[in-house]
C-alpha atoms as a PDB file:
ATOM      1  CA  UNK A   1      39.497  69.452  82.289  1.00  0.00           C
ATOM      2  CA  UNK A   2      36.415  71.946  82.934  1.00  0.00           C
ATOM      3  CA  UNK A   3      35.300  74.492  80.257  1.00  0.00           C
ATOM      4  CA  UNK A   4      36.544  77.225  82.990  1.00  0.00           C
ATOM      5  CA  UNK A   5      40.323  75.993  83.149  1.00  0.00           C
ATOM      6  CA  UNK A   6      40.414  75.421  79.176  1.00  0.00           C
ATOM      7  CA  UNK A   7      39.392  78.908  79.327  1.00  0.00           C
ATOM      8  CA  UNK A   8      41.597  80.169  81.938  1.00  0.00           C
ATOM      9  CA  UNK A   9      44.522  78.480  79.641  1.00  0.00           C
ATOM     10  CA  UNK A  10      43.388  79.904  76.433  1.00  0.00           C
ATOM     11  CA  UNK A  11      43.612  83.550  77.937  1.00  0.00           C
ATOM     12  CA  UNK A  12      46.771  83.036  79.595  1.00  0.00           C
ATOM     13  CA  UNK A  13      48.291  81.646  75.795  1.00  0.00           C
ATOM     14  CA  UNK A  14      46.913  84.641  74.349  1.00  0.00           C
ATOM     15  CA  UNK A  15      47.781  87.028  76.649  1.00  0.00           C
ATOM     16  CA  UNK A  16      51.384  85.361  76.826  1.00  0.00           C
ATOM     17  CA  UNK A  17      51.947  86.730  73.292  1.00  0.00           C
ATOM     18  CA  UNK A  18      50.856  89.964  74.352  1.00  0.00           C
ATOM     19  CA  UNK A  19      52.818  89.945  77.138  1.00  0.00           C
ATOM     20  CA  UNK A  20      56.112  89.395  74.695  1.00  0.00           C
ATOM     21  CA  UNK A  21      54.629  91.854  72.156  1.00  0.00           C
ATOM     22  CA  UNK A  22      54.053  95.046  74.603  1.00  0.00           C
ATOM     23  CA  UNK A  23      55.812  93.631  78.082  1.00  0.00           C
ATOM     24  CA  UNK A  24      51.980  94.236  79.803  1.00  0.00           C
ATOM     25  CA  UNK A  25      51.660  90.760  81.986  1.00  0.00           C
ATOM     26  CA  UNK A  26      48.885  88.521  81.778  1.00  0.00           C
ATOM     27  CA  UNK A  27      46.480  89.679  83.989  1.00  0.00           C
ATOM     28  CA  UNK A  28      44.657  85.757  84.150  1.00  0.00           C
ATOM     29  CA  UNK A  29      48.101  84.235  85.000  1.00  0.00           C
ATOM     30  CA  UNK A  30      48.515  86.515  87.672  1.00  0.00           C
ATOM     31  CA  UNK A  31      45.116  86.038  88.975  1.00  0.00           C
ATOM     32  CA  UNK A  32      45.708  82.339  88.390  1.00  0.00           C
ATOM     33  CA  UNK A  33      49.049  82.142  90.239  1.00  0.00           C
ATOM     34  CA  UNK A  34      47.267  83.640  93.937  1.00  0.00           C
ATOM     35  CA  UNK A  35      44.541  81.203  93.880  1.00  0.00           C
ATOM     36  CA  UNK A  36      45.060  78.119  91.086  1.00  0.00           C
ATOM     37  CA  UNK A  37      42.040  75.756  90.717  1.00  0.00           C
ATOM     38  CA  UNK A  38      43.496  72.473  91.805  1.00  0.00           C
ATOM     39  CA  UNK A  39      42.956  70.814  87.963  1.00  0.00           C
ATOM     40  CA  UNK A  40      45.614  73.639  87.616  1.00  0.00           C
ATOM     41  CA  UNK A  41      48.271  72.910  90.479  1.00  0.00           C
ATOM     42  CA  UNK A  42      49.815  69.630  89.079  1.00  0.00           C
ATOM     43  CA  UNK A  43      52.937  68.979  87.334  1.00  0.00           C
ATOM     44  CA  UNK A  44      51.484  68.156  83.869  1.00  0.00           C
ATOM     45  CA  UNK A  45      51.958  70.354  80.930  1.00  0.00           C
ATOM     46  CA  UNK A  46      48.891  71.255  78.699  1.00  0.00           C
ATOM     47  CA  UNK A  47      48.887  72.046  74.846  1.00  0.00           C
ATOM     48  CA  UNK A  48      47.082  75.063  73.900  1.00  0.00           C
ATOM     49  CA  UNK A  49      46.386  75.151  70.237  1.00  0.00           C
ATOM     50  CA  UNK A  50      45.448  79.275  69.206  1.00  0.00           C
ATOM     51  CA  UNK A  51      43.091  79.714  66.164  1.00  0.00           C
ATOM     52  CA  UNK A  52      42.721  82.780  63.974  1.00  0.00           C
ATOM     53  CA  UNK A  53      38.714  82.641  62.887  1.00  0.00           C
ATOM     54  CA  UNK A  54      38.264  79.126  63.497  1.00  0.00           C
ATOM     55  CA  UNK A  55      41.269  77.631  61.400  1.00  0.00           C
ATOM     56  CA  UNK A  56      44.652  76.433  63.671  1.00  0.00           C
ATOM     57  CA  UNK A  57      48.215  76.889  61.782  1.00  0.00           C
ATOM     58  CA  UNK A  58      48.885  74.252  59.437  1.00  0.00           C
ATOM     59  CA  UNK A  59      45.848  72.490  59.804  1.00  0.00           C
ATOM     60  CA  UNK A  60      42.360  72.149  58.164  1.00  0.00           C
ATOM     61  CA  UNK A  61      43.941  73.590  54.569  1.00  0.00           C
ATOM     62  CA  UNK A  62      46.124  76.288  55.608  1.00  0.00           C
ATOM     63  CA  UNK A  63      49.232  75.027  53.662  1.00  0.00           C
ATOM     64  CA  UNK A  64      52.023  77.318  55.881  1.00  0.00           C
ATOM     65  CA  UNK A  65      52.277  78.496  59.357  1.00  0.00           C
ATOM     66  CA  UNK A  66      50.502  81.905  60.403  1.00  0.00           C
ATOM     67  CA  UNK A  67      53.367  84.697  59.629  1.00  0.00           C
ATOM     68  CA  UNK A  68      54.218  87.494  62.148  1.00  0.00           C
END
């Protein structure tokens, strides 16, 4: 996968939560959904893992799961 759709995927993860915390929709997805790069328009699924300042949940010494 291109550095664009990564990016395009990262966006749409993040603004996903957003989305759920105010209700504004993800402006990428939207965009996205008119005009999806064809890397994009397959059936697969794609794992987005979302850091907070460089370290993932559970991983790289974080003992516990990011808390809301």
């Amino acid at each position: 996968m291109n550095e664009e759709n990564r990016q395009h995927l990262l966006r749409i993860a993040r603004e996903s939560i957003q989305e759920t915390l105010t209700g504004e929709p993800s402006a990428t997805f939207a965009l996205i959904e008119r005009n999806p790069p064809h890397e994009l328009q397959g059936a697969e699924g794609a794992f987005v893992t979302l850091k907070r300042k460089g370290i993932s949940p559970g991983g790289d010494g974080d003992e516990s799961p990011f808390r809301s």
